[in-house]
Protein backbone atom coordinates (compact mmCIF):
# COMPACT_ATOMS: atom_id res chain seq x y z
CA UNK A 1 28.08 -10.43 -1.02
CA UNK A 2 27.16 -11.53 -5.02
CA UNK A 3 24.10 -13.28 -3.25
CA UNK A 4 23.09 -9.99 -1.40
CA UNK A 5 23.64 -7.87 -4.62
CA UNK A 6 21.49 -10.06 -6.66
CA UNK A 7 19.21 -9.50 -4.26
CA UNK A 8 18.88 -5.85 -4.39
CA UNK A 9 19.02 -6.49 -8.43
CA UNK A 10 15.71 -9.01 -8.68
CA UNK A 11 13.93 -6.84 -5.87
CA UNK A 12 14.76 -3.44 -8.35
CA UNK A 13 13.48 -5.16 -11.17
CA UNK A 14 10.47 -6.23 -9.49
CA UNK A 15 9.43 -2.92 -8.22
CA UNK A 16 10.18 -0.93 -11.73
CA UNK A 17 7.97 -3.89 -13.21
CA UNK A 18 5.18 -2.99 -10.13
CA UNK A 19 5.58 0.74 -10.88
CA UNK A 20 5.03 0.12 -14.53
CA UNK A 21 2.29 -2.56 -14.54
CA UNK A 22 0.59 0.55 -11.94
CA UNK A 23 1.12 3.53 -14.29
CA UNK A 24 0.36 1.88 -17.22
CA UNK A 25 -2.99 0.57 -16.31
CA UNK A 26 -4.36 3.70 -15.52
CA UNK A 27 -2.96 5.29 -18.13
CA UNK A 28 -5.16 2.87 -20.76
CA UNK A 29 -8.23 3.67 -18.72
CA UNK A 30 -10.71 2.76 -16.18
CA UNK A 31 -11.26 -0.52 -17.65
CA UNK A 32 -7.63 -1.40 -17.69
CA UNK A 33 -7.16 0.11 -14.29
CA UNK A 34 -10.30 -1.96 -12.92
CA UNK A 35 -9.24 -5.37 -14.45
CA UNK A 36 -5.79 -5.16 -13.00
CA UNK A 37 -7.81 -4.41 -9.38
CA UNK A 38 -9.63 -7.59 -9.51
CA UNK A 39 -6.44 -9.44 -10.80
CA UNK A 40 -4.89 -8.40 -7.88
CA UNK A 41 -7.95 -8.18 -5.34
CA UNK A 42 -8.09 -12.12 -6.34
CA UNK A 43 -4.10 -13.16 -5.86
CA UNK A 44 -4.40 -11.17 -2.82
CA UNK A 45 -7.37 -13.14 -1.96
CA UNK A 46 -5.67 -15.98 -2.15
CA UNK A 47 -2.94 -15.06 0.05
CA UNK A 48 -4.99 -13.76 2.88
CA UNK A 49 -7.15 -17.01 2.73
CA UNK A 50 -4.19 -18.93 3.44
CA UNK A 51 -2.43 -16.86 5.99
CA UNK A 52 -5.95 -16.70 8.18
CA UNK A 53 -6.02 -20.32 7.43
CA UNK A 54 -2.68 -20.79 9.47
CA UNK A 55 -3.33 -18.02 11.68
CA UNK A 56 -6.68 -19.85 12.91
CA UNK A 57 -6.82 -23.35 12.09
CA UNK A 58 -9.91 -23.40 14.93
CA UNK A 59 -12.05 -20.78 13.68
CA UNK A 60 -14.81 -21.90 10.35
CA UNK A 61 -13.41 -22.25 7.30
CA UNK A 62 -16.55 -19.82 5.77
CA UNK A 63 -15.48 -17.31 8.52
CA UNK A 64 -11.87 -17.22 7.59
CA UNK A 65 -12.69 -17.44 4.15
CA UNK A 66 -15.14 -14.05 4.08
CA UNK A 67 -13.06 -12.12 7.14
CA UNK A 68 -9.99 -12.82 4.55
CA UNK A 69 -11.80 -11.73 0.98
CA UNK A 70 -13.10 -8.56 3.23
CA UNK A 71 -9.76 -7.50 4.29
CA UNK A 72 -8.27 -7.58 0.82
CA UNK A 73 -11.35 -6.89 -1.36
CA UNK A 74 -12.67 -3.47 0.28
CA UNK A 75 -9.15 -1.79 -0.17
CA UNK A 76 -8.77 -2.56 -4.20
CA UNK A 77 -12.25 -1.67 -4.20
CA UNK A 78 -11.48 1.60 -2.74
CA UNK A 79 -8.66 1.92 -5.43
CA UNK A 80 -11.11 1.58 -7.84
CA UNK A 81 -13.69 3.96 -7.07
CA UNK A 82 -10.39 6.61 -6.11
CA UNK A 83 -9.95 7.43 -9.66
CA UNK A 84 -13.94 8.83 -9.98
CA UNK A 85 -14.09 12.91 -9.42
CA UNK A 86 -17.77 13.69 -9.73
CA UNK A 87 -18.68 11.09 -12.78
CA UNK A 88 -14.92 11.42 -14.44
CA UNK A 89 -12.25 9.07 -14.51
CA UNK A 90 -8.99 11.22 -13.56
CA UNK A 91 -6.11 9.40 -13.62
CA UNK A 92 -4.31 11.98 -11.57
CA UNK A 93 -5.61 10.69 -8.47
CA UNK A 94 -4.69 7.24 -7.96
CA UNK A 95 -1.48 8.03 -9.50
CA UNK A 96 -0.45 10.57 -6.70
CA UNK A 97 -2.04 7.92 -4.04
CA UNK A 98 0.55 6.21 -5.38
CA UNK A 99 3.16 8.52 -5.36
CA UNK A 100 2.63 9.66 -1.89
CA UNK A 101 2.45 5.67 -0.72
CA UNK A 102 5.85 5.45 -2.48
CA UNK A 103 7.05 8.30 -0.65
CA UNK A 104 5.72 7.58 2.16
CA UNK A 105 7.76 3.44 2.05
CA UNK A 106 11.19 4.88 0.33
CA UNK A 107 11.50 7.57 3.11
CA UNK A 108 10.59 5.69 5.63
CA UNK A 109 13.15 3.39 4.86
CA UNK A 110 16.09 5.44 3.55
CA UNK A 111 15.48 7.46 7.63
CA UNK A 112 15.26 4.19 9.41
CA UNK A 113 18.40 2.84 8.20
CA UNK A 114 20.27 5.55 8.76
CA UNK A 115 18.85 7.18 12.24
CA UNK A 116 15.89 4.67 13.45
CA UNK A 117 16.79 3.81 17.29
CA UNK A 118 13.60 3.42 18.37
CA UNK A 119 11.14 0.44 17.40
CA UNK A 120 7.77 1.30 16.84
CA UNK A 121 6.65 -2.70 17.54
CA UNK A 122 9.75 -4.81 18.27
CA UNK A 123 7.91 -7.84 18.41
CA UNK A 124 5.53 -7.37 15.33
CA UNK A 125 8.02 -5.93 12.81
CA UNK A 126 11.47 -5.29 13.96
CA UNK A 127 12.88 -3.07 11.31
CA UNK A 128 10.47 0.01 11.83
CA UNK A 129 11.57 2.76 13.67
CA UNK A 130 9.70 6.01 14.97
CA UNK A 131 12.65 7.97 13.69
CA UNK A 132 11.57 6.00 10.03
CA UNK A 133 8.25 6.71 10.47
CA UNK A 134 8.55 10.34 11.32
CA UNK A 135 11.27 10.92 8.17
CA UNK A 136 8.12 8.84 5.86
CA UNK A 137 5.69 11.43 7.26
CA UNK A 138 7.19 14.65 6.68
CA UNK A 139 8.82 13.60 3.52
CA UNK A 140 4.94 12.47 2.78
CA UNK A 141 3.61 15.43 3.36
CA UNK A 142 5.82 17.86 1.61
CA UNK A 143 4.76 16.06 -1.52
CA UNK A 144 1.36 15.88 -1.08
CA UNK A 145 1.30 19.85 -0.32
CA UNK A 146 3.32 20.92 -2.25
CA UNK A 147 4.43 19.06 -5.73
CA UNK A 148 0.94 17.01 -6.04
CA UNK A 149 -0.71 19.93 -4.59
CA UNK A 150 0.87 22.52 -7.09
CA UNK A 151 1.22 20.06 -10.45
CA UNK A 152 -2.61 18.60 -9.85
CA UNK A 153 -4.14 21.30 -7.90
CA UNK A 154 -7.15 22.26 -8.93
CA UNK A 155 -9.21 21.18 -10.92
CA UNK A 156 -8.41 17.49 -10.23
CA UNK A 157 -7.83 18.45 -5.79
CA UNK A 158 -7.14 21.01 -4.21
CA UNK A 159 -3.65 21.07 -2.23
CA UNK A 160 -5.73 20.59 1.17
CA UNK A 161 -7.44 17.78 0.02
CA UNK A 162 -3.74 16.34 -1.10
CA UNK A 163 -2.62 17.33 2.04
CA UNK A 164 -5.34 15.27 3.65
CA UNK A 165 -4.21 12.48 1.52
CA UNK A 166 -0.72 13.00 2.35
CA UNK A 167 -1.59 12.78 6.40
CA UNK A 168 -3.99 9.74 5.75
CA UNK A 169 -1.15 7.66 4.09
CA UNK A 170 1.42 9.07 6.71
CA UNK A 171 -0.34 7.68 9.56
CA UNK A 172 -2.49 4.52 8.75
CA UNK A 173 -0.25 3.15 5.93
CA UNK A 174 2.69 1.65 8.44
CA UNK A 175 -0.38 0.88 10.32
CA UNK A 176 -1.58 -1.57 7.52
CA UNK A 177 1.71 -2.33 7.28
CA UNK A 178 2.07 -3.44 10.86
CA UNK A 179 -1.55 -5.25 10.98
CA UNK A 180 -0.39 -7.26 7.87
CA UNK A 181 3.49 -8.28 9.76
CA UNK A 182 1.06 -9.17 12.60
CA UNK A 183 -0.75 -11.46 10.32
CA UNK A 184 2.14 -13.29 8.92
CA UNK A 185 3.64 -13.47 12.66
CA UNK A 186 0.94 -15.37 13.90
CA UNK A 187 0.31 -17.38 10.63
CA UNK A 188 3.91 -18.16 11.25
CA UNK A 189 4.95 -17.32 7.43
CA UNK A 190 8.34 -14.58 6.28
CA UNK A 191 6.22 -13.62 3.18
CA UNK A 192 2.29 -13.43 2.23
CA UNK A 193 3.36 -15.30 -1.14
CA UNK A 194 5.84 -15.38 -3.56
CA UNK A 195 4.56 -14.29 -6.83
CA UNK A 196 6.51 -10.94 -6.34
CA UNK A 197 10.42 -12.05 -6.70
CA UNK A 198 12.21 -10.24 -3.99
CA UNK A 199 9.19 -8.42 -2.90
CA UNK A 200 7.12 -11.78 -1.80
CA UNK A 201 3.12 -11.66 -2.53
CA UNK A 202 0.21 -8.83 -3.16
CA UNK A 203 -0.22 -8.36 0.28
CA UNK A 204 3.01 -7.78 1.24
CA UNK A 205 3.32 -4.81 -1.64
CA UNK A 206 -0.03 -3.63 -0.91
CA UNK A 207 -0.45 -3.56 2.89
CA UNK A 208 -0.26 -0.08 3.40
CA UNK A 209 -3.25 0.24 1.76
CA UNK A 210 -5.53 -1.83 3.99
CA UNK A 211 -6.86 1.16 5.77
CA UNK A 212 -5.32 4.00 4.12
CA UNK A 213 -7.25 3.53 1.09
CA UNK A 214 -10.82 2.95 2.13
CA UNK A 215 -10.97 6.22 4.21
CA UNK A 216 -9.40 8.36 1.32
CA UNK A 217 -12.18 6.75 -1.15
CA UNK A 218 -14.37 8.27 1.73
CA UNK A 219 -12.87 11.37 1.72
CA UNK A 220 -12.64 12.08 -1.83
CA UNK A 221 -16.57 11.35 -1.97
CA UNK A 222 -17.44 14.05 1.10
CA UNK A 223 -15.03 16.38 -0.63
């Protein structure tokens, strides 16, 4: 039981430090908020090197190397360009990505545990549940309508646009999620790394943004 608790404890500490390290950065500034991007954009590198390295030992090393730099660099560089509103750094918007991804996780979670019956992929990542993902989504949602939508409406976005957000992180951040559990599944590894104590590596913190993020850079630059 002490084992379990300390756990919870280092895995707490760990995400506060996550949440601050986030908030922080882009409260300093774009420069800040880039450099701790390509921090992470190269850890996360590193991890998804290795993991495609496992996962196909037969396929070319340059092949692995440049699918696995794709994979991680185009989301952080959607991140990056996220916090641009028509030539303006806004800080607001990254931020509330983050919020509604943190949403989004803690919901999902807090509804699986207590009502998830049915596995969304069994085989790929046992503990998710429809019944998780549908609490994650309309807890999402609500958010992005209406607190992000009614503290940062206009003129940083409108509440559709946050909406948009909100259903964009609802439906193809567990599907990161799941492509990244696939990853580690056939690489034959618990954790992409373990620079994260109780959390284990970049990837495994970040996967929800792996197609998320790149269409919402997209759709903050048509709207």
């Amino acid at each position: 039981m002490g084992s379990a608790h300390n756990e919870t404890a280092v895995r707490a500490l760990t995400g506060a430090g996550i949440v601050i390290a986030i908030v922080g950065a882009l409260w300093v500034g774009p420069w800040a908020w880039w450099t701790f991007l390509l921090v992470l954009a190269y850890l996360g590198g590193q991890e998804a090197k290795r993991l495609f390295s496992l996962a196909w030992p037969d396929v070319s090393f340059l092949a692995r190397n440049v699918a696995g730099r794709l994979a991680v660099g185009i989301p952080f560089a959607a991140l990056a360009v996220m916090g641009w509103r028509e030539g303006t750094y806004v800080s607001a918007i990254p931020l509330g990505w983050f919020v509604l991804l943190w949403t989004n996780d803690t919901s999902a979670y807090i509804v699986g545990r207590q009502w998830g019956r049915h596995k969304m992929a069994p085989s790929i990542s046992p503990g998710k549940s429809w019944e998780g993902w549908a609490g994650g989504a309309v807890a999402t949602i609500l958010v992005a309508y209406f607190v992000l939508g009614a503290a940062w409406g206009d003129p940083v976005l409108s509440a559709p646009i946050w909406l948009c957000l909100g259903v964009l992180v609802s439906v193809f951040g567990p599907m990161g999620d799941l492509m990244e559990s696939g990853l580690k599944r056939k690489a034959g590894v618990k954790d992409s790394g373990t620079i994260l104590p109780g959390h284990g590596g970049i990837l495994d913190r970040f996967d929800s943004h792996a197609l998320a993020a790149p269409l919402a850079a997209i759709l903050l630059q048509l709207f």
